[in-house]
N, C-alpha and C. Protein backbone atom coordinates (compact mmCIF):
# COMPACT_ATOMS: atom_id res chain seq x y z
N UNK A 1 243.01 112.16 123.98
CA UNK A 1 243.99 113.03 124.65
C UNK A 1 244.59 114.04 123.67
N UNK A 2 245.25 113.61 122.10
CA UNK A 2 245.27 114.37 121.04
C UNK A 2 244.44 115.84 121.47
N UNK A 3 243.20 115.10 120.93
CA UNK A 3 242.25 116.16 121.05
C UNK A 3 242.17 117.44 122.27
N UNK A 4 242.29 117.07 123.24
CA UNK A 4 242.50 117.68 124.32
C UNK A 4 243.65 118.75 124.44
N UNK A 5 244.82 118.21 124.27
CA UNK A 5 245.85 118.87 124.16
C UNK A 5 245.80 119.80 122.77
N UNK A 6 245.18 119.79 121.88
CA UNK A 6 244.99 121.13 120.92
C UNK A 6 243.81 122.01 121.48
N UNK A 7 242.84 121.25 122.06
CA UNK A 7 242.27 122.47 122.84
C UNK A 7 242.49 123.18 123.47
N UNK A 8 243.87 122.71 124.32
CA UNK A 8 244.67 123.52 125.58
C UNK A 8 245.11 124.37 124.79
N UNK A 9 245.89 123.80 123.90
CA UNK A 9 246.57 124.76 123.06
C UNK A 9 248.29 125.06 123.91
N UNK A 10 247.97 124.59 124.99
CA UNK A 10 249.47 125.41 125.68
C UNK A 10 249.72 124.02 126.86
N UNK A 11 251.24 123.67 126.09
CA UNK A 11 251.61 122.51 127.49
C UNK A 11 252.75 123.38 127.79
N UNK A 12 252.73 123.07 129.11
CA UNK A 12 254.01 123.30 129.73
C UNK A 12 254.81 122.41 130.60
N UNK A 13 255.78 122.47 129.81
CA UNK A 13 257.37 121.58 130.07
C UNK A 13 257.76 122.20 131.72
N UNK A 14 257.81 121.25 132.27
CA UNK A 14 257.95 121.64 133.81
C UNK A 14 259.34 120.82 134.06
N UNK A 15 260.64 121.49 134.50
CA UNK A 15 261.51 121.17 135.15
C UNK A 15 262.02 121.45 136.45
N UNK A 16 261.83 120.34 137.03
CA UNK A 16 262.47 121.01 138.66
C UNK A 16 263.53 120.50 139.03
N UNK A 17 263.85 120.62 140.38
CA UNK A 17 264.69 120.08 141.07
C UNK A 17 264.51 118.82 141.84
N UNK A 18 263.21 118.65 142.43
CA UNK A 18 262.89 118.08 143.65
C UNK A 18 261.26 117.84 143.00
N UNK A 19 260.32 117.06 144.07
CA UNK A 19 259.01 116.90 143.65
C UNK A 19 258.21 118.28 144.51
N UNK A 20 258.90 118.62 145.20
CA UNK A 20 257.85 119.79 146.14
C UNK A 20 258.00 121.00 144.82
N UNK A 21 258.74 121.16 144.69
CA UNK A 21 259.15 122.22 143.72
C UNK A 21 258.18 121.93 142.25
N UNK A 22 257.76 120.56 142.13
CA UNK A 22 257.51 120.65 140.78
C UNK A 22 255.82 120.49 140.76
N UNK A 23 255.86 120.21 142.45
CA UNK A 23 253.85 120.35 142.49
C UNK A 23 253.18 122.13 143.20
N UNK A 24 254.75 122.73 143.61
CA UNK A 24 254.07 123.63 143.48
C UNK A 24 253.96 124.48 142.19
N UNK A 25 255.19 124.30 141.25
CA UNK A 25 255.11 124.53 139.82
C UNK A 25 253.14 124.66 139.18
N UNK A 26 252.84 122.93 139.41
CA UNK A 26 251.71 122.54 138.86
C UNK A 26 250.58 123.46 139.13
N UNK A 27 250.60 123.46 140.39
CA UNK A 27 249.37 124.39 141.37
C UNK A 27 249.65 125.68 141.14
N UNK A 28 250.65 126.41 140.12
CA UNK A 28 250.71 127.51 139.84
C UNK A 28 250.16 127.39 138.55
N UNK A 29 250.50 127.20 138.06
CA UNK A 29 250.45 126.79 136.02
C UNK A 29 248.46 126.86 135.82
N UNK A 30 248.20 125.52 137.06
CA UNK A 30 246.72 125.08 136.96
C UNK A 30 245.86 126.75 137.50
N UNK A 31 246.38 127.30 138.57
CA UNK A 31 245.87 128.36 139.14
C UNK A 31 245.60 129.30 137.68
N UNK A 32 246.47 129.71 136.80
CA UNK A 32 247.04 130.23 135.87
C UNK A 32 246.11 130.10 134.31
N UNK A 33 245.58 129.08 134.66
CA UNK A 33 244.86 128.43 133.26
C UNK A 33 246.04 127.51 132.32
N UNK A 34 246.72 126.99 132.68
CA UNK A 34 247.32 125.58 132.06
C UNK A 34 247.18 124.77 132.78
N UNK A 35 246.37 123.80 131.83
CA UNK A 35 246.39 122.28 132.58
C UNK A 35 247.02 121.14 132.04
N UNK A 36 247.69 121.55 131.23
CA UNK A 36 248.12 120.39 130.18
C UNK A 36 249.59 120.26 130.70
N UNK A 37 250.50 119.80 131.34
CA UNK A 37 251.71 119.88 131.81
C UNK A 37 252.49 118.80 131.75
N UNK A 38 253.39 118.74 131.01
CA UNK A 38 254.87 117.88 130.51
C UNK A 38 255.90 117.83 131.89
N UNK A 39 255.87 116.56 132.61
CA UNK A 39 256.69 116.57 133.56
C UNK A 39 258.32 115.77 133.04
N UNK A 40 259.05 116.50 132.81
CA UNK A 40 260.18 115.96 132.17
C UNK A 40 260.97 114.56 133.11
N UNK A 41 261.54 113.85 132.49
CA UNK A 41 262.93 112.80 132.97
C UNK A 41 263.43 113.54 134.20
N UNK A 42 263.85 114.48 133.75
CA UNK A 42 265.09 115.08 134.26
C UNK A 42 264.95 115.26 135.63
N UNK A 43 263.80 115.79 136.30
CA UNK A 43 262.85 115.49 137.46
C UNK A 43 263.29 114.53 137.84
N UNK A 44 264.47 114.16 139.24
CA UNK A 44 264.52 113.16 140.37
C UNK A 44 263.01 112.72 140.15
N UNK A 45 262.79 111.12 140.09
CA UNK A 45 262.14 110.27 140.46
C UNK A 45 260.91 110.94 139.63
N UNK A 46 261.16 110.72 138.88
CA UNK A 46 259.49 111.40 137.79
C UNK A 46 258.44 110.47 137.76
N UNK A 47 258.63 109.39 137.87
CA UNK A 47 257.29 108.20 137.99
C UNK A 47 256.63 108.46 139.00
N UNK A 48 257.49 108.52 140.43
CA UNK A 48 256.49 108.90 141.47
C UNK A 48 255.79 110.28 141.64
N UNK A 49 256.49 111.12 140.66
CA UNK A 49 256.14 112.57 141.06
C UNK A 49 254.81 112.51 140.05
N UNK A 50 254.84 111.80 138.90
CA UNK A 50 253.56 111.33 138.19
C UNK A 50 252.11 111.25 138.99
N UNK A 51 252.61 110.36 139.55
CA UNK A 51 251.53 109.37 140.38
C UNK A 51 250.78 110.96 141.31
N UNK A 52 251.88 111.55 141.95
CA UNK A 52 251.30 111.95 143.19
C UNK A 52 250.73 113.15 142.54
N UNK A 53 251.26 113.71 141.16
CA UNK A 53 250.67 114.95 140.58
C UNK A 53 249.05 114.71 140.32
N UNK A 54 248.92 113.46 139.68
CA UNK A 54 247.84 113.18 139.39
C UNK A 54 246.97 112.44 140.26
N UNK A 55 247.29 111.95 141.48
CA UNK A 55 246.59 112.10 142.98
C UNK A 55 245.92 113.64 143.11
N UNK A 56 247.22 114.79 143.34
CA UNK A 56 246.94 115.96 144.41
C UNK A 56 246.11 116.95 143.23
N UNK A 57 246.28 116.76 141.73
CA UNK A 57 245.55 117.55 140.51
C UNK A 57 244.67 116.63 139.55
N UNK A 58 243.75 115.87 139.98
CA UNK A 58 243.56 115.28 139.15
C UNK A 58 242.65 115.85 138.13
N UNK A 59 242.23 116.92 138.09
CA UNK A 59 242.51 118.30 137.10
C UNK A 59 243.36 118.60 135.82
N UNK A 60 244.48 118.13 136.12
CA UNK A 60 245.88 118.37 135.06
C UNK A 60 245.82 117.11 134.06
N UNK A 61 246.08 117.70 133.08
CA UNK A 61 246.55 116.32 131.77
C UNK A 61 247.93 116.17 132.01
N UNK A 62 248.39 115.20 132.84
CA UNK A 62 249.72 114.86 133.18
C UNK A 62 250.75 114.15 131.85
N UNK A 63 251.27 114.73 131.15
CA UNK A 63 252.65 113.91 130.30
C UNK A 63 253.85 113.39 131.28
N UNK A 64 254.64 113.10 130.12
CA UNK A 64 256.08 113.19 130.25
C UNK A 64 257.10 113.40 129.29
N UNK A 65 258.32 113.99 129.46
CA UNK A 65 258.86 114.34 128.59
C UNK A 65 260.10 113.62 128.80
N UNK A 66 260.98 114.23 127.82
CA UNK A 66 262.55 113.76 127.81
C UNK A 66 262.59 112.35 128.05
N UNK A 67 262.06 111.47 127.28
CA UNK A 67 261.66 110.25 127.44
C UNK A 67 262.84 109.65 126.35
N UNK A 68 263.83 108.52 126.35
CA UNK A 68 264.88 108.47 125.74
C UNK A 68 264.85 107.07 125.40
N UNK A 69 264.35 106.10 126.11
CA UNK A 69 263.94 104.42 126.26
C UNK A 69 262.56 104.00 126.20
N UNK A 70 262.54 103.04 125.60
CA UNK A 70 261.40 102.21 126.22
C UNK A 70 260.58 101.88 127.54
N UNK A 71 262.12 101.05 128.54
CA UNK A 71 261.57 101.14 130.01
C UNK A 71 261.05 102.37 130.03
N UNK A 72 261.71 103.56 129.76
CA UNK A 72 261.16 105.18 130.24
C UNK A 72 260.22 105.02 130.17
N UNK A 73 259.50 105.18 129.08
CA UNK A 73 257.86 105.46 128.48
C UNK A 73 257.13 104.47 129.17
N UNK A 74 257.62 102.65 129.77
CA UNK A 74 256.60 102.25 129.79
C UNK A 74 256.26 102.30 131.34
N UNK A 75 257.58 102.69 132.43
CA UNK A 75 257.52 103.05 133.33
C UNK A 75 256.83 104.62 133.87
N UNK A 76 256.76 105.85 132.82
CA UNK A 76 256.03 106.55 132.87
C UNK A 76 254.56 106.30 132.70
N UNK A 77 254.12 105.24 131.93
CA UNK A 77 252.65 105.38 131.16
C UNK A 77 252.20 104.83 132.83
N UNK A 78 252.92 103.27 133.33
CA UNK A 78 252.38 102.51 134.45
C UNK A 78 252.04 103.94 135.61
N UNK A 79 252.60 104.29 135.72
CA UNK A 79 252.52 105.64 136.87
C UNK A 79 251.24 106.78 136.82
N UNK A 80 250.77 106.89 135.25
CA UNK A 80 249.38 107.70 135.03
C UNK A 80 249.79 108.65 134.01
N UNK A 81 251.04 108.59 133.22
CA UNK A 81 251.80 109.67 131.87
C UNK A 81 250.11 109.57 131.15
N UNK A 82 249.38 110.51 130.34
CA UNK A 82 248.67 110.20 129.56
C UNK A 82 249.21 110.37 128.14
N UNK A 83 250.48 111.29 127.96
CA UNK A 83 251.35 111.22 126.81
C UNK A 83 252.39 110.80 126.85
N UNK A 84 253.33 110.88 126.01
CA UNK A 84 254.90 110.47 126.23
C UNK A 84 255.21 111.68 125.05
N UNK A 85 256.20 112.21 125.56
CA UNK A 85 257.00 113.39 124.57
C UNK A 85 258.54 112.82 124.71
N UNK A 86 259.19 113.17 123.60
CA UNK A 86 260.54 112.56 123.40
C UNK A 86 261.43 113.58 122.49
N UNK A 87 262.65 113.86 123.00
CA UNK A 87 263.52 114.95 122.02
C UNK A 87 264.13 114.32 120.83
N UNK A 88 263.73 112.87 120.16
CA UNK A 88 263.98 112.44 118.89
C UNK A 88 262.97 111.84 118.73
N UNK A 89 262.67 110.99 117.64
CA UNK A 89 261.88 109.63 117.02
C UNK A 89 262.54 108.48 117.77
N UNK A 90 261.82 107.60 118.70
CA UNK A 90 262.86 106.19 118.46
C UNK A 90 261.27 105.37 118.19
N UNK A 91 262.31 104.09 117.30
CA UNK A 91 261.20 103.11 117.64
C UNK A 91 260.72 102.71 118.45
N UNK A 92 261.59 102.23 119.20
CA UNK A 92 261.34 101.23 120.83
C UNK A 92 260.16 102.30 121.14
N UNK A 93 260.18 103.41 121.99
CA UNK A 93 259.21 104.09 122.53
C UNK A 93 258.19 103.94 122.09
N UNK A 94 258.02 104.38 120.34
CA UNK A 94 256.80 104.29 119.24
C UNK A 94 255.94 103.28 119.88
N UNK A 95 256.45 101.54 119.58
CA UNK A 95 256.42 100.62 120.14
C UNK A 95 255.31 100.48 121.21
N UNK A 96 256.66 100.83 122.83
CA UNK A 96 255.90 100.76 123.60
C UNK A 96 254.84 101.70 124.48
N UNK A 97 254.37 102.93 123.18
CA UNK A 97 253.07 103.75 123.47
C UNK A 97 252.06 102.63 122.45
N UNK A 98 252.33 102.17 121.43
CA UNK A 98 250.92 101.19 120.82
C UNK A 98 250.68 100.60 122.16
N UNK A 99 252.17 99.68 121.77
CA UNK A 99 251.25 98.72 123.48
C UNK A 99 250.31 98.94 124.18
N UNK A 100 250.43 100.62 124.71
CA UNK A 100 249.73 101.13 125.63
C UNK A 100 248.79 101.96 125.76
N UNK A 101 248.54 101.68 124.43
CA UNK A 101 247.90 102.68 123.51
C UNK A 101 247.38 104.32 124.36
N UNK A 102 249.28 104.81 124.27
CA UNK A 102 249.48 105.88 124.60
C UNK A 102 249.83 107.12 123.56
N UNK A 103 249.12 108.38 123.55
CA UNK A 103 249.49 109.36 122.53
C UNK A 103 251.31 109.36 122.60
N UNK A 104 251.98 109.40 121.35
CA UNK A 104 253.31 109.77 121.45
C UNK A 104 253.38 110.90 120.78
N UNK A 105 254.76 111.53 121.08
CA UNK A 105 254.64 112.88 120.46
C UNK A 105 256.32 113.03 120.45
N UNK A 106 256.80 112.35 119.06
CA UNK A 106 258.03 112.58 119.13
C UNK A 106 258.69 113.91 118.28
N UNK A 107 260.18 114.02 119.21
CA UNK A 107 260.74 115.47 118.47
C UNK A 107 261.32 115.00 117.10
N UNK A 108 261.06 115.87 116.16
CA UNK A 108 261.36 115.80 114.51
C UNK A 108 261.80 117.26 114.11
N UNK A 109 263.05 117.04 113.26
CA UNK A 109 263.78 118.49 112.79
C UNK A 109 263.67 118.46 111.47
N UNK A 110 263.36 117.01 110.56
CA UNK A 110 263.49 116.99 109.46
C UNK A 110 262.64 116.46 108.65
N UNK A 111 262.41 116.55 107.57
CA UNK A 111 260.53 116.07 107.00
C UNK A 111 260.82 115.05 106.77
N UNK A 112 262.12 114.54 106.97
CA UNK A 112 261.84 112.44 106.61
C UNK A 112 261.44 111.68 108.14
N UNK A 113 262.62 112.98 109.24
CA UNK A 113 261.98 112.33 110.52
C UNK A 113 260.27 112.82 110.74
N UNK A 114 259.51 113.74 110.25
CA UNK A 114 258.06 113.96 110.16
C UNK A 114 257.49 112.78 109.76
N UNK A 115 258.00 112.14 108.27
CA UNK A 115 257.18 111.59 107.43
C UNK A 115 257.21 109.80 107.94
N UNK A 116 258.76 109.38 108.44
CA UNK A 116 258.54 108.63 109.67
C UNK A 116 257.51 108.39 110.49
N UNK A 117 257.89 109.97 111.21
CA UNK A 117 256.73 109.90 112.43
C UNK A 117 255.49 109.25 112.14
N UNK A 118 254.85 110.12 110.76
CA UNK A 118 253.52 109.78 110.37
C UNK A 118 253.14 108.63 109.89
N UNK A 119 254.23 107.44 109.11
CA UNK A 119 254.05 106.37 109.05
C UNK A 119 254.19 105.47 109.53
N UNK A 120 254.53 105.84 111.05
CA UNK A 120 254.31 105.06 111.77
C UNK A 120 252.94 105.30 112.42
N UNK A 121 251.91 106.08 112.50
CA UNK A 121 250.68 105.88 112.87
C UNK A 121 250.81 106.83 113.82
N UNK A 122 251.44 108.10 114.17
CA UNK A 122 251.85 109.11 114.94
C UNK A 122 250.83 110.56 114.19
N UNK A 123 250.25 111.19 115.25
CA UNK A 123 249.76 112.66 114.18
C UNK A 123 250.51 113.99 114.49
N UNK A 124 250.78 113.68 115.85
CA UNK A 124 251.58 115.28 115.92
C UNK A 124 253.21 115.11 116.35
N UNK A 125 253.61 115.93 116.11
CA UNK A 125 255.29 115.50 116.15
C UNK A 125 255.48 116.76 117.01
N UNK A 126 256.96 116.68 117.66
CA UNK A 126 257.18 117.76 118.51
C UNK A 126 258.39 118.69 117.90
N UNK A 127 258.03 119.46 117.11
CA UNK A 127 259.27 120.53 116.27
C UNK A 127 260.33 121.43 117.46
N UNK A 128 261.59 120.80 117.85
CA UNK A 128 261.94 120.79 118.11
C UNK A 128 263.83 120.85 118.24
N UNK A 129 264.67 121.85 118.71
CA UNK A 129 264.23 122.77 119.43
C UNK A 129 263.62 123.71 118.39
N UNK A 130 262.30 124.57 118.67
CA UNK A 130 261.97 125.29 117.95
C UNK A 130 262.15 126.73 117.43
N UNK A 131 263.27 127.05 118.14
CA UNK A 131 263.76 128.72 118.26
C UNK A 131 264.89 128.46 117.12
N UNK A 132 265.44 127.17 116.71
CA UNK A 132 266.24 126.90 115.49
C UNK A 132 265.77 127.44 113.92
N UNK A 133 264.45 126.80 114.31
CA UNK A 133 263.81 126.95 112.65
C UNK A 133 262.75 128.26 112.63
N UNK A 134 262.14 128.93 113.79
CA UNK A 134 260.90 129.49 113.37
C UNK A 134 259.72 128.96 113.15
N UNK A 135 258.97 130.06 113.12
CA UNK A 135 257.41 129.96 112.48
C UNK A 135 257.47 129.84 111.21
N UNK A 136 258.11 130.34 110.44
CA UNK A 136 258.05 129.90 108.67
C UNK A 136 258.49 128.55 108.19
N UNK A 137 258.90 127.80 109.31
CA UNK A 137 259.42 126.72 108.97
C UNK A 137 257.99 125.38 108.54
N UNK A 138 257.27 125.79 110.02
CA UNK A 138 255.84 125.04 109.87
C UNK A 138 255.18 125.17 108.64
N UNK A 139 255.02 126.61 107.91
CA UNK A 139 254.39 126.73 106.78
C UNK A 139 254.82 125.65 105.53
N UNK A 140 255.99 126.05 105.84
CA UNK A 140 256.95 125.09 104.46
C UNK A 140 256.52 123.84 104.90
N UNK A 141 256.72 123.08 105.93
CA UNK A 141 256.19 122.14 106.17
C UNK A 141 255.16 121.15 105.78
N UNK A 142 253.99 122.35 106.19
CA UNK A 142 252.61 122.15 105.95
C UNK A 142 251.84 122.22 104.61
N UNK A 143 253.19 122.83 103.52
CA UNK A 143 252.31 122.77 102.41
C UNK A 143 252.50 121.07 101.28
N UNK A 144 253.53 120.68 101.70
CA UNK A 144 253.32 119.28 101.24
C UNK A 144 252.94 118.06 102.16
N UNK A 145 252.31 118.61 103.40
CA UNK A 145 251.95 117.38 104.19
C UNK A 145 250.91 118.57 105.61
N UNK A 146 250.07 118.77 104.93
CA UNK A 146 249.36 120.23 105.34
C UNK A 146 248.66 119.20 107.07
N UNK A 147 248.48 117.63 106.74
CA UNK A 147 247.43 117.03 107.87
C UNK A 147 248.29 116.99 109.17
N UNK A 148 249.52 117.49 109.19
CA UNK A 148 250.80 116.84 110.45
C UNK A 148 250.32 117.84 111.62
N UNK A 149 250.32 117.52 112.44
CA UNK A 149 249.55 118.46 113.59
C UNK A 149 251.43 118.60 114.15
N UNK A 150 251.60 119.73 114.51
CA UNK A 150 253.14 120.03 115.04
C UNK A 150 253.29 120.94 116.56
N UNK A 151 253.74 120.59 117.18
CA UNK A 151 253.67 121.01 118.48
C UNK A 151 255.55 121.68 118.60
N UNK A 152 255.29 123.10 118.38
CA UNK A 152 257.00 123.45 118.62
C UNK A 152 256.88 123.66 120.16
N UNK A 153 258.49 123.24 120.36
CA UNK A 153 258.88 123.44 121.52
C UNK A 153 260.84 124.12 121.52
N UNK A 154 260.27 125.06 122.59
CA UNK A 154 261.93 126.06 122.84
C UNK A 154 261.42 127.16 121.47
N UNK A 155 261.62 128.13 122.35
CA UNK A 155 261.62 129.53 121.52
C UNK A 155 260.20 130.12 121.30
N UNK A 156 259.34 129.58 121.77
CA UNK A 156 258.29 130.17 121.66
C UNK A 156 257.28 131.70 123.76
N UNK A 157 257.18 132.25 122.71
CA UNK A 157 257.19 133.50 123.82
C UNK A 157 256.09 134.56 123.48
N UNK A 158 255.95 134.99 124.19
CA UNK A 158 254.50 136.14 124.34
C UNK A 158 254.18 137.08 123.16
N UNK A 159 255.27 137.11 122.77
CA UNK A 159 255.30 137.68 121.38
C UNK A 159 255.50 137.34 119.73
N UNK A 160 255.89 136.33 120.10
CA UNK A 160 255.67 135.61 118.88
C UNK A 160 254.78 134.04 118.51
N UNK A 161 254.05 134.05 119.55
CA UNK A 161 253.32 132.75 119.71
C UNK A 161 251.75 133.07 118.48
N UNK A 162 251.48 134.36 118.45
CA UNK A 162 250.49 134.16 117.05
C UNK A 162 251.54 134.04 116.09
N UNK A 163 251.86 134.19 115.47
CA UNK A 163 253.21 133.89 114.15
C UNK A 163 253.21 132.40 114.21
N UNK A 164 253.59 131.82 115.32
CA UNK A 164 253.30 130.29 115.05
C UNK A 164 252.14 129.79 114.76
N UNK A 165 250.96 130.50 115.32
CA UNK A 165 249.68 129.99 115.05
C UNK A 165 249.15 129.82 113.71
N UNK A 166 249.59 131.31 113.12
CA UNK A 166 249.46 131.95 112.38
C UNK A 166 250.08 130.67 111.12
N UNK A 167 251.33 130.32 111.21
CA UNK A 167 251.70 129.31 110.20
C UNK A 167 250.95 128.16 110.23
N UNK A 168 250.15 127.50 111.57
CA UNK A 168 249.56 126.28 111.56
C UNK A 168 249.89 125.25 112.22
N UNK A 169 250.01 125.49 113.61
CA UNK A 169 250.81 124.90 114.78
C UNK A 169 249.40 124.48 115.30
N UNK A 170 249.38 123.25 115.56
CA UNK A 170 248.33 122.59 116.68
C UNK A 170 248.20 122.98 118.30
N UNK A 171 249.52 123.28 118.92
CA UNK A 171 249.69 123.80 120.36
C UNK A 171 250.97 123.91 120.41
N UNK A 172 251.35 124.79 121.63
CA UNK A 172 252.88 125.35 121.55
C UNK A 172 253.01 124.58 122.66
N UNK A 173 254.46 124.65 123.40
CA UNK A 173 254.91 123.60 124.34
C UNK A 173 256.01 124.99 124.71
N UNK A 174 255.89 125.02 125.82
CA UNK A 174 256.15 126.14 126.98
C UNK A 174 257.27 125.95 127.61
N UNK A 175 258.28 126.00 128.20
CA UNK A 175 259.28 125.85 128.86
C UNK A 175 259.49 127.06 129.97
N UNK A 176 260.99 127.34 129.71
CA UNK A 176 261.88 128.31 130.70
C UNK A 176 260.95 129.46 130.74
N UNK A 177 260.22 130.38 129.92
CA UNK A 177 259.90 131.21 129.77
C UNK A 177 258.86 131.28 130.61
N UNK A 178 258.02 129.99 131.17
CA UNK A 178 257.07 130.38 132.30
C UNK A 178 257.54 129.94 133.89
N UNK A 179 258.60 130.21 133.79
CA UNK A 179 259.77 130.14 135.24
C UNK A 179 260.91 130.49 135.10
N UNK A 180 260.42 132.27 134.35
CA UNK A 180 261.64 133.06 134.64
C UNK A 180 261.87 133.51 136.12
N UNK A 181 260.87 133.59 136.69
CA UNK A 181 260.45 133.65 137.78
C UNK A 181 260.15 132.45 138.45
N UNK A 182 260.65 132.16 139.69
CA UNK A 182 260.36 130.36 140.11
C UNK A 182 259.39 130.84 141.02
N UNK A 183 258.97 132.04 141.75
CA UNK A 183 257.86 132.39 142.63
C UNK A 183 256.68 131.83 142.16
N UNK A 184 256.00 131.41 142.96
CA UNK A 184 254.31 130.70 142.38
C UNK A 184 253.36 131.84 141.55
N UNK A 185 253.76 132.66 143.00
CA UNK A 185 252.67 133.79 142.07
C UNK A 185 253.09 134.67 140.41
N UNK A 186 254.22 134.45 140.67
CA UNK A 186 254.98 135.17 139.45
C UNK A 186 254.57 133.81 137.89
N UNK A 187 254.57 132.49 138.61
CA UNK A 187 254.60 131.52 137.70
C UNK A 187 252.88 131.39 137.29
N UNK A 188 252.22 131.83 137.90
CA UNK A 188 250.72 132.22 137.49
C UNK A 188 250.52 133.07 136.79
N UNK A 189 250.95 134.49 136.95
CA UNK A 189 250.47 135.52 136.60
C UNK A 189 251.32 135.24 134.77
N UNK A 190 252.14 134.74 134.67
CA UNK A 190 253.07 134.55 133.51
C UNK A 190 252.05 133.78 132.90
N UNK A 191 251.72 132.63 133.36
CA UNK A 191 250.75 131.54 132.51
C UNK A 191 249.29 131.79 131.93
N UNK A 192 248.65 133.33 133.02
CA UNK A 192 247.62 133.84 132.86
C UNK A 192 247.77 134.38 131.45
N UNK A 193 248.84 135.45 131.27
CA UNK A 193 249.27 135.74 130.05
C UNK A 193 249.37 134.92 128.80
N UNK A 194 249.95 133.85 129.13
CA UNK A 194 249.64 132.84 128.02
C UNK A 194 248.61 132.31 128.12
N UNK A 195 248.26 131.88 128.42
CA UNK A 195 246.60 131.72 128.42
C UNK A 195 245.03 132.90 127.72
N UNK A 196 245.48 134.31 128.07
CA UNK A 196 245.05 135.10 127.56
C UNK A 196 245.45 135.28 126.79
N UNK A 197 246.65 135.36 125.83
CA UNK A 197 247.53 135.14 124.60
C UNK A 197 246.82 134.93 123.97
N UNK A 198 246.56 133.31 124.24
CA UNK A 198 246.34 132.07 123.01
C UNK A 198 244.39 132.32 122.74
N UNK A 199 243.87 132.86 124.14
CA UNK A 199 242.63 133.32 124.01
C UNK A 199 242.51 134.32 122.55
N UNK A 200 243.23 135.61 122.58
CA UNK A 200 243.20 136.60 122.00
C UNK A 200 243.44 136.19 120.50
N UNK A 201 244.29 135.18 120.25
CA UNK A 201 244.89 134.68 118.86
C UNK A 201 243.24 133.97 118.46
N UNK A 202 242.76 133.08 119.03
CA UNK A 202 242.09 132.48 118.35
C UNK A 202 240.96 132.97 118.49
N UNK A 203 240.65 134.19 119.22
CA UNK A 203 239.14 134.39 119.63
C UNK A 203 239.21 136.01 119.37
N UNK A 204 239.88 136.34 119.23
CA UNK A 204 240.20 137.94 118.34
C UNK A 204 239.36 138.66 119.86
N UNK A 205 240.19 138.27 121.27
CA UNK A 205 239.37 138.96 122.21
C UNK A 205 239.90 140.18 122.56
């Protein structure tokens, strides 16, 4: 799944209100060329909205995000999560993704919470929020621990998403910025862009 998700290159953090709202989100994003999609906590009833995303898309690499507990993660994984994303390090979670031998992908601001991450048997961490530190931050990062695969999230945008690449970012993690617009078609045509973005960065198209 690792693997997968750096091929996407682009997840997107999906917050809604309701579950209708957040599968038509999906069916925009997927229309769009993202398939990799982070269905957050925050989402009324996110286990079931799991289940039924990955019923009605089974197309999409379904996560979850904003994951804060144990029960969370292990009640997300039972539902069909194929990742777990989290806005700190905890153990417990760490934990119960071995169990389940589920990718984790926890948020880290600081190279002891990185170096944590990594000794605990973790490869990519979620740099986070990322509009704090920048793209130069990854570089610094990466030159005393160059193998950490880093996934920023918050602050990343149409225009500065090669700059992150550019420092050595494994995949970016998408938010508000692809539902500035909550219209479907507006939430496609936005994702097309990123999608052709991340094309153009790595494929000089």
């Amino acid at each position: 799944m690792l693997k997968k998700l750096q091929a996407s290159g682009l997840i997107a953090v999906v917050r809604a209100s309701n579950h209708e709202e957040a599968l038509t989100y999906i069916a925009a994003l997927l229309e769009g060329g993202i398939s990799a999609i982070e269905l957050t906590y925050t989402i009324p009833h996110v286990c079931e909205l799991i289940t039924k995303a990955k019923t009605q898309y089974p197309q999409a690499d379904i996560g979850v995000g904003s994951v804060l507990t144990r029960e969370m993660a292990i009640d997300a994984i039972e539902a069909g999560a194929t990742y777990v994303v989290s806005p700190g390090f905890a153990d417990e979670i760490d934990q119960a993704c071995k169990e389940y031998e589920t990718i984790y992908i926890p948020g880290c601001m600081t190279i002891s919470e990185m170096m944590h991450a990594l000794a605990c048997g973790n490869e990519m961490i979620k740099l986070f929020p990322g509009e704090v530190f920048g793209a130069k931050y990854v570089k610094a990062v990466k030159a005393p621990i160059p193998h950490i695969k880093i996934m920023p999230t918050g602050g990343v945008t149409l225009e500065n998403m090669a700059d992150w690449f550019a420092m050595g970012v494994s995949c970016v993690g998408i938010g508000s910025a692809l539902f500035a617009d909550a219209n479907p078609e507006a939430i496609t045509r936005t994702a097309r862009q990123y999608r052709q973005r991340y094309e153009e960065i790595h494929h000089g198209a």
